[in-house]
Protein backbone atom coordinates (compact mmCIF):
# COMPACT_ATOMS: atom_id res chain seq x y z
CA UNK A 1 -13.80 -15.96 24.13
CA UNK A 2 -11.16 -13.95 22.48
CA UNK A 3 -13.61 -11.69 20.54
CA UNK A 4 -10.82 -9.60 18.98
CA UNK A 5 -9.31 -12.85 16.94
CA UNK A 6 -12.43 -14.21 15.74
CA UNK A 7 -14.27 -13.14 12.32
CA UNK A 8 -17.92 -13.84 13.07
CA UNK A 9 -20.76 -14.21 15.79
CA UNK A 10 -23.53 -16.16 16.10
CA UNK A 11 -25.77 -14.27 18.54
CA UNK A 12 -24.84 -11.23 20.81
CA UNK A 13 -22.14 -11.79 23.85
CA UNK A 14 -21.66 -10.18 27.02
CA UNK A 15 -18.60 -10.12 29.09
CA UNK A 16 -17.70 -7.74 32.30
CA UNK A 17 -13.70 -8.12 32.72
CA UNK A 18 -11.75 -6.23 35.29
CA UNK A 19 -8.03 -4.55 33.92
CA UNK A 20 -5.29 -3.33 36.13
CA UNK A 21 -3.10 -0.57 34.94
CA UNK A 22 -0.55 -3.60 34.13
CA UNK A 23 -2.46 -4.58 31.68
CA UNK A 24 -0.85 -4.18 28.61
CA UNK A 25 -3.26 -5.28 25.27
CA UNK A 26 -1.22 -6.70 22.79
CA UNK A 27 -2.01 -4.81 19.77
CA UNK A 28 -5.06 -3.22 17.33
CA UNK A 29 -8.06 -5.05 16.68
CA UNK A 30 -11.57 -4.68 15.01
CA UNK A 31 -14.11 -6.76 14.60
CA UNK A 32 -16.49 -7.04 11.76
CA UNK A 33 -19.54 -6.83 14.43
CA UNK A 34 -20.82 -4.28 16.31
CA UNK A 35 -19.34 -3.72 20.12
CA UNK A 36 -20.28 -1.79 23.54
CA UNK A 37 -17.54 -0.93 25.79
CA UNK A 38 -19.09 0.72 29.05
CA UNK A 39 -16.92 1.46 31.79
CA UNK A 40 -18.82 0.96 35.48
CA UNK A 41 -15.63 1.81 37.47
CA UNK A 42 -12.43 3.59 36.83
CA UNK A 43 -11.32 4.48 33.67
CA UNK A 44 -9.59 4.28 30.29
CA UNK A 45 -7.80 5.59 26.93
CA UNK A 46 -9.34 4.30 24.36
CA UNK A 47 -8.59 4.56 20.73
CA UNK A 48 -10.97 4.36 17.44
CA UNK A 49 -10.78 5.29 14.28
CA UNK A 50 -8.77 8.61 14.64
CA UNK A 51 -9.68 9.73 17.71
CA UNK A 52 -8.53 9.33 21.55
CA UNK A 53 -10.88 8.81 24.67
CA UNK A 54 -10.53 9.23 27.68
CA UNK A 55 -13.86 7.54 29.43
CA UNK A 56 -14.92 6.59 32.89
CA UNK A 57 -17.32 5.51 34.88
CA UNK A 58 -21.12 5.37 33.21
CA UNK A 59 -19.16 6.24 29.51
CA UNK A 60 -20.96 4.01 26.83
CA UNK A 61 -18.88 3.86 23.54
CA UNK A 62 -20.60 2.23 20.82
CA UNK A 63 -17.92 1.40 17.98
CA UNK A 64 -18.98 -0.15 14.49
CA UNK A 65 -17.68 -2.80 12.52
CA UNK A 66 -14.05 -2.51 10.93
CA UNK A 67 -13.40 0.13 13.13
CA UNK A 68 -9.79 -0.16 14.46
CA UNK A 69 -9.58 0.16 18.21
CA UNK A 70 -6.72 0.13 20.98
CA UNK A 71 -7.54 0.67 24.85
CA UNK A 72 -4.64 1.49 27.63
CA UNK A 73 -5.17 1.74 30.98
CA UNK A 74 -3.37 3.96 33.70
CA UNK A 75 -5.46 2.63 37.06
CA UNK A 76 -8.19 -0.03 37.63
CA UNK A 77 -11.70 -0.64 35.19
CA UNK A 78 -13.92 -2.31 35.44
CA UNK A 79 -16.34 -2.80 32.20
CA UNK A 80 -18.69 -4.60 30.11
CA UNK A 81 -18.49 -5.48 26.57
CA UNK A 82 -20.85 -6.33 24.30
CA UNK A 83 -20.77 -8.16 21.08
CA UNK A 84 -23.83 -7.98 18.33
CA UNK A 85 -24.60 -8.13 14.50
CA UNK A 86 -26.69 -5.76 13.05
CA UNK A 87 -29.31 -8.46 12.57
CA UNK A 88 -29.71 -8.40 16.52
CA UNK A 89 -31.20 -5.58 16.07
CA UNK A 90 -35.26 -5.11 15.89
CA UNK A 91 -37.06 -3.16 13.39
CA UNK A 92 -38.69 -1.60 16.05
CA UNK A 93 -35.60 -0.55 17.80
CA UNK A 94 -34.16 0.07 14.37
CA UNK A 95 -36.98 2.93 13.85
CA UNK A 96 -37.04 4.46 17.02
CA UNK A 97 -33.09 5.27 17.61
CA UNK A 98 -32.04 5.46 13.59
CA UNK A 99 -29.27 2.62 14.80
CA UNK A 100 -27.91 2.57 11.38
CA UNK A 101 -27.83 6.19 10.72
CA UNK A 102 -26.68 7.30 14.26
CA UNK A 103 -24.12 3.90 14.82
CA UNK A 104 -22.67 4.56 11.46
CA UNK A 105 -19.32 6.08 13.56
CA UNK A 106 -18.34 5.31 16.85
CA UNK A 107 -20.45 7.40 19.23
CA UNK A 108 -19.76 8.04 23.02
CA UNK A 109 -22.52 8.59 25.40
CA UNK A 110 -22.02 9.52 29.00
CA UNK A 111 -25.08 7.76 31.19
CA UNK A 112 -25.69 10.21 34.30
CA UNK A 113 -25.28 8.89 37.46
CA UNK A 114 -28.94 8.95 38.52
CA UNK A 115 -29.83 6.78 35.58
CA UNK A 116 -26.37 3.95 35.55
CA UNK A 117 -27.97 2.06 37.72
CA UNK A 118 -30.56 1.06 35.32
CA UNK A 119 -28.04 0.14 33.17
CA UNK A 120 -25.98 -1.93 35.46
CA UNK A 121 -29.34 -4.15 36.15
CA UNK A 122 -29.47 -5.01 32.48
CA UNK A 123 -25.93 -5.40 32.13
CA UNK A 124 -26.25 -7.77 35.03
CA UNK A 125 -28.73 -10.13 33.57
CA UNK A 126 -26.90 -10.16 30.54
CA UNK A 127 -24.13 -11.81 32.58
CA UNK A 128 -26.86 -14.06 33.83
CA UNK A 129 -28.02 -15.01 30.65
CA UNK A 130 -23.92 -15.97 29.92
CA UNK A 131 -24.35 -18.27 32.69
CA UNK A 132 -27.59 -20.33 32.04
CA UNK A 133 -26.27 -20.02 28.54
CA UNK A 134 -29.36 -22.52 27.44
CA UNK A 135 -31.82 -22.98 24.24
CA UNK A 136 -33.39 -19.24 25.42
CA UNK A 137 -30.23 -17.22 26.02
CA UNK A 138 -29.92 -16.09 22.65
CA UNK A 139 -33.03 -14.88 22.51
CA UNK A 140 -33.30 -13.33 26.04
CA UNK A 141 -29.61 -11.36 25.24
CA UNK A 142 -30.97 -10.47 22.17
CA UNK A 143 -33.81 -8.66 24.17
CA UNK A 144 -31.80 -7.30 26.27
CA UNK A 145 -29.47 -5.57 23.93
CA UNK A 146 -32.26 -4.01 22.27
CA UNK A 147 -33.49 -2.87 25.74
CA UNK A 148 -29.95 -1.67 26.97
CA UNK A 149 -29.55 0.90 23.79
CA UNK A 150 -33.04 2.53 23.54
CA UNK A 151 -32.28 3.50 27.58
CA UNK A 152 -28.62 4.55 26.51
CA UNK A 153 -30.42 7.24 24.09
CA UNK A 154 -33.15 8.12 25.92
CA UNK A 155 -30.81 8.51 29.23
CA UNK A 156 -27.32 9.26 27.78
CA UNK A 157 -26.10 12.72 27.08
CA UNK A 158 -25.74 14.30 23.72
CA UNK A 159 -22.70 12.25 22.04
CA UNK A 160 -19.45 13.48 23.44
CA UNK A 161 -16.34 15.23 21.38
CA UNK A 162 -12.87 13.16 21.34
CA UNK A 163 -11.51 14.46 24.89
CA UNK A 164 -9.50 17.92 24.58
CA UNK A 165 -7.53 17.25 27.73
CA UNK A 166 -4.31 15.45 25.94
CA UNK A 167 -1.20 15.52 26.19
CA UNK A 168 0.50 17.27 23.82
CA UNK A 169 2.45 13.70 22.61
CA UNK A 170 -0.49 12.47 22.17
CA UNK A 171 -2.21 15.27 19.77
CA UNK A 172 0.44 15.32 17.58
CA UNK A 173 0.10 11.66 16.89
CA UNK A 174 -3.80 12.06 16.59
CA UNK A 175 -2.70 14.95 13.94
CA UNK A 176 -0.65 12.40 12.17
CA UNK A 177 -3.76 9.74 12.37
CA UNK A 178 -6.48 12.30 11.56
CA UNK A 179 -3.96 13.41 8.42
CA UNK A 180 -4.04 9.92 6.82
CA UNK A 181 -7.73 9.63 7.75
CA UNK A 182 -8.58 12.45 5.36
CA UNK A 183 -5.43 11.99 2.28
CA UNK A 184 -5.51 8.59 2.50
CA UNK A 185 -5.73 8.33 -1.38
CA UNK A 186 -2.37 10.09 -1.20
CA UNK A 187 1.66 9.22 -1.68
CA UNK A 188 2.28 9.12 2.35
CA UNK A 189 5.64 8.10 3.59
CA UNK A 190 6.65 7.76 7.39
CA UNK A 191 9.05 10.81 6.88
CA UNK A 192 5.88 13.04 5.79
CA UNK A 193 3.63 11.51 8.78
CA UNK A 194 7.03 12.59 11.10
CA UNK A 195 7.15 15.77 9.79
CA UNK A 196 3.73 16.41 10.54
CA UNK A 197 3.85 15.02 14.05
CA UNK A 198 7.17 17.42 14.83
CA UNK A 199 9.23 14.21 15.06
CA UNK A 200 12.05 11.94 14.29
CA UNK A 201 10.76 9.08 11.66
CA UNK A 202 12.05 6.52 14.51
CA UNK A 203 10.33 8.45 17.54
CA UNK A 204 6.92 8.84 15.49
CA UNK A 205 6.82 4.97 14.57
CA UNK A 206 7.27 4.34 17.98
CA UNK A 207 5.05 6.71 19.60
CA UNK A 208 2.33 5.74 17.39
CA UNK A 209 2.22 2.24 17.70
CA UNK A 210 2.34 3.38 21.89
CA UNK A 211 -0.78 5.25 21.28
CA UNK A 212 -2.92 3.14 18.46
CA UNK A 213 -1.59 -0.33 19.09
CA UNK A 214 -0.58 -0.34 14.77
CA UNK A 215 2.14 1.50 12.69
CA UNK A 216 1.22 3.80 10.61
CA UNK A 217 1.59 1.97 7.43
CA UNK A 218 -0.74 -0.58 8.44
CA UNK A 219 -2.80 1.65 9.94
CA UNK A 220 -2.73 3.24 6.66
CA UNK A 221 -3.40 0.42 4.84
CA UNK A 222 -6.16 -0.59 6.49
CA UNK A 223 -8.18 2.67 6.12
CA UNK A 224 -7.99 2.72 2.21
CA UNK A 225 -9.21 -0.98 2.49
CA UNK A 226 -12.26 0.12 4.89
CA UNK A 227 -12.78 2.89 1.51
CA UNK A 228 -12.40 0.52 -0.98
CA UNK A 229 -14.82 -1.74 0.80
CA UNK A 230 -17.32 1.47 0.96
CA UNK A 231 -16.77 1.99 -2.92
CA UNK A 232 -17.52 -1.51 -3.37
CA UNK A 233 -20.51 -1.43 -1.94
CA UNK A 234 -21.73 1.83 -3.89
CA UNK A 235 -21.03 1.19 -6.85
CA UNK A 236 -19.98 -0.48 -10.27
CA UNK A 237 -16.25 1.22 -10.36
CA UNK A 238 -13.69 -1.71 -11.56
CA UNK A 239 -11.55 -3.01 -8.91
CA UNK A 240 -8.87 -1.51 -10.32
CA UNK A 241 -10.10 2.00 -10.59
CA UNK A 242 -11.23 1.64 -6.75
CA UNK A 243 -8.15 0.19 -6.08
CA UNK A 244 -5.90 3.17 -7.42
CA UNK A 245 -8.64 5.43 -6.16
CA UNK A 246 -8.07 5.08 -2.42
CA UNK A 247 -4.13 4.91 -2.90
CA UNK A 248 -2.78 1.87 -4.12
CA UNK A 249 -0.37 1.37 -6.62
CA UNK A 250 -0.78 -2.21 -7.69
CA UNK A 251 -4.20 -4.13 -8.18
CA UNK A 252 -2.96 -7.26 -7.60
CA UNK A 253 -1.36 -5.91 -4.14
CA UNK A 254 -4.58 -4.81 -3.06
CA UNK A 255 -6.78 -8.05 -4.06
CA UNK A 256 -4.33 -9.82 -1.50
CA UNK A 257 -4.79 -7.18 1.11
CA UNK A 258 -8.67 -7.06 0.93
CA UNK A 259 -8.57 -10.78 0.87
CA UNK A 260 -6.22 -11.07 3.93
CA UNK A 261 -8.72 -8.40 6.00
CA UNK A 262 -12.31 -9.19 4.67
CA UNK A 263 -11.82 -13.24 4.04
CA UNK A 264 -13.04 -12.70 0.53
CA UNK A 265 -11.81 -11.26 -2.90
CA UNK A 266 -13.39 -7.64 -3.41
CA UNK A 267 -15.49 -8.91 -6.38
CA UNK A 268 -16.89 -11.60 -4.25
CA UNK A 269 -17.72 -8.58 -1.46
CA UNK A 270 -19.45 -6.68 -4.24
CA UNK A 271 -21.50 -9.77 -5.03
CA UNK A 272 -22.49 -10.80 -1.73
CA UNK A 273 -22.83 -7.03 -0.85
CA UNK A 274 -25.95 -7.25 -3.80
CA UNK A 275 -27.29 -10.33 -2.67
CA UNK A 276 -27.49 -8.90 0.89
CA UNK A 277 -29.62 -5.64 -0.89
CA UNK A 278 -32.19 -7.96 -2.78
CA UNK A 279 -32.72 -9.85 0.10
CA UNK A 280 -33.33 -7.03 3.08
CA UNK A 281 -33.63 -4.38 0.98
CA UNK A 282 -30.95 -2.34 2.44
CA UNK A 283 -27.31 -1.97 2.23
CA UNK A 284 -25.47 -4.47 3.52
CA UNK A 285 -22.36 -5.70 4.37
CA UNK A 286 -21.81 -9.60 4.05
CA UNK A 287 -18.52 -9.31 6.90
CA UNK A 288 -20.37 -7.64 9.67
C-alpha cells in the first residue's frame, strides 16, 4: 500500500522496506495519520516540518499528522514504518506517555543498542500480524503499537536536536524553510526566500525542492493551511479573518486550497472539528 497517496486508515499498518541509495522518492508527502519511521540498518536524511535528520540505525522518528516529510538516501536502509490514528491509541497508554502532548511535533528518539533488540521482536510480529492479516490482526497490531511506544519512552534517549552536522547547502535552505515557518502570515516572494538563502532565485528553487521534495511556494502554502486548520479548530474567527490572518490574500483562493488538502470546506472542518469535542471530549481533528 502506497500510504503516502491515500487520505485515511482503517486500523494501524506495518511495513519493513529496504532502499538503496538509488532510490530516488518522488516528491513530499504527509499523511493525515500518525507514522513511525525506525531505521534497523543504515541510514537516512530525512525531512519534516523544517528540520533535517540525519538518523541511523535504532533512530525512532515519530512524525504527526499533516506534517510534510521528504527522506533521501546516500547508502542502504533498512526500516519499518508504521501507520496509526490517534484512536489506536489506549487511554492507558494515552496517560502514561502524554502521547498527545509529547507527539504534538515530530520527535526523534535514539533506542540504545542494548535495548533495539526488544524493539526489533515487536516490530517483527507486527510483520507477522501483516501476514495472517485475519479477523484478530487489527486488534493484535493495535496491541502491539501501544506496546512498541511505551518501550520507545521508557528505553529511548531524551528526544534528539535536528542534526548540526550539515552541509552548509543544506542550512541555508533549512534557514529559508525555518524563515517561512515562523512569517508565514507574511508577503514572501522567491526573491526574498533567495536572498535569505545567499542564492540565485533559480539555484534556491532548485536546491530546495533537492532537499524538501516541494517548492517553496507550495511548501508555503501548505503551512498557512496547517495554521488556518489550527485556528479553525480554536476558535470562532470568520473564515475570512483566518484566512487573511495566516497570509492569504483572497478568501475564495483559500476555500479551494483547504478543500484541495483537507477534502472538506474549512467551515465543514470547524463543524466536524465540534462534533469530534462533544463526542470524546477532547480536541479533535476529523482528517487525522
Amino acid at each position: 500500500m502506497q500510504f503516502g497517496k491515500i487520505k485515511q486508515i482503517d486500523r494501524v499498518y506495518g511495513e519493513r522496506r529496504e532502499r538503496e541509495p538509488s532510490f530516488v522518492m518522488r516528491d513530499y508527502h504527509y499523511h493525515r495519520f500518525y507514522e513511525i519511521y525506525y531505521v534497523e540498518r543504515g541510514s537516512c536524511q530525512f525531512f519534516v516540518g523544517d528540520s533535517l535528520y540525519r538518523i541511523g540505525e535504532g533512530s525512532l522518528l515519530l512524525i504527526p499528522p499533516e506534517n510534510l516529510h521528504y527522506t533521501s538516501y546516500r547508502e542502504s536502509c533498512l526500516r519499518f514504518s508504521i501507520y496509526f490514528r490517534l484512536a489506536d491509541i489506549d487511554r492507558e497508554s494515552d496517560r502514561t506517555i502524554r502521547f498527545r502532548k509529547r507527539f504534538a511535533a515530530p520527535v526523534l528518539l535514539q533506542i540504545p543498542s542494548a535495548w533495539q533488540g526488544e524493539i526489533r521482536k515487536l516490530l517483527e510480529r507486527m510483520e507477522q500480524e501483516e501476514r495472517f492479516s485475519d479477523y484478530s490482526t487489527a486488534a493484535c497490531l493495535r496491541l502491539l503499537l501501544n506496546e512498541l511506544l511505551l518501550q520507545a519512552i521508557r528505553f529511548g534517549n531524551v528526544e534528539m536536536e535536528a542534526t548540526g552536522e550539515l552541509y552548509s547547502e543544506d542550512e541555508a535552505i533549512l534557514r529559508a524553510a525555518r524563515y517561512i515557518s515562523r512569517h508565514y502570515e507574511e508577503r514572501l516572494t522567491q526573491g526574498k526566500l533567495a536572498t535569505l538563502s545567499g542564492y540565485s532565485p533559480n539555484y534556491f528553487s532548485r536546491r530546495f525542492r533537492e532537499t524538501t521534495g516541494i517548492g517553496a511556494h507550495e511548501y508555503l502554502r501548505l503551512t498557512r493551511l496547517r495554521h488556518a486548520a489550527a485556528l479553525l479548530r480554536a476558535g470562532e474567527q470568520s473564515v475570512t479573518v483566518i484566512a487573511l490572518s495566516v497570509g492569504f490574500s483572497d478568501a475564495n483562493y483559500f476555500k479551494d486550497a483547504f478543500k484541495a488538502m483537507y477534502g472538506i470546506s474549512p467551515r465543514e472542518y470547524r463543524r466536524e472539528c465540534r462534533r469530534g469535542e462533544r463526542e470524546n471530549g477532547m480536541d479533535t481533528d476529523p482528517t487525522a
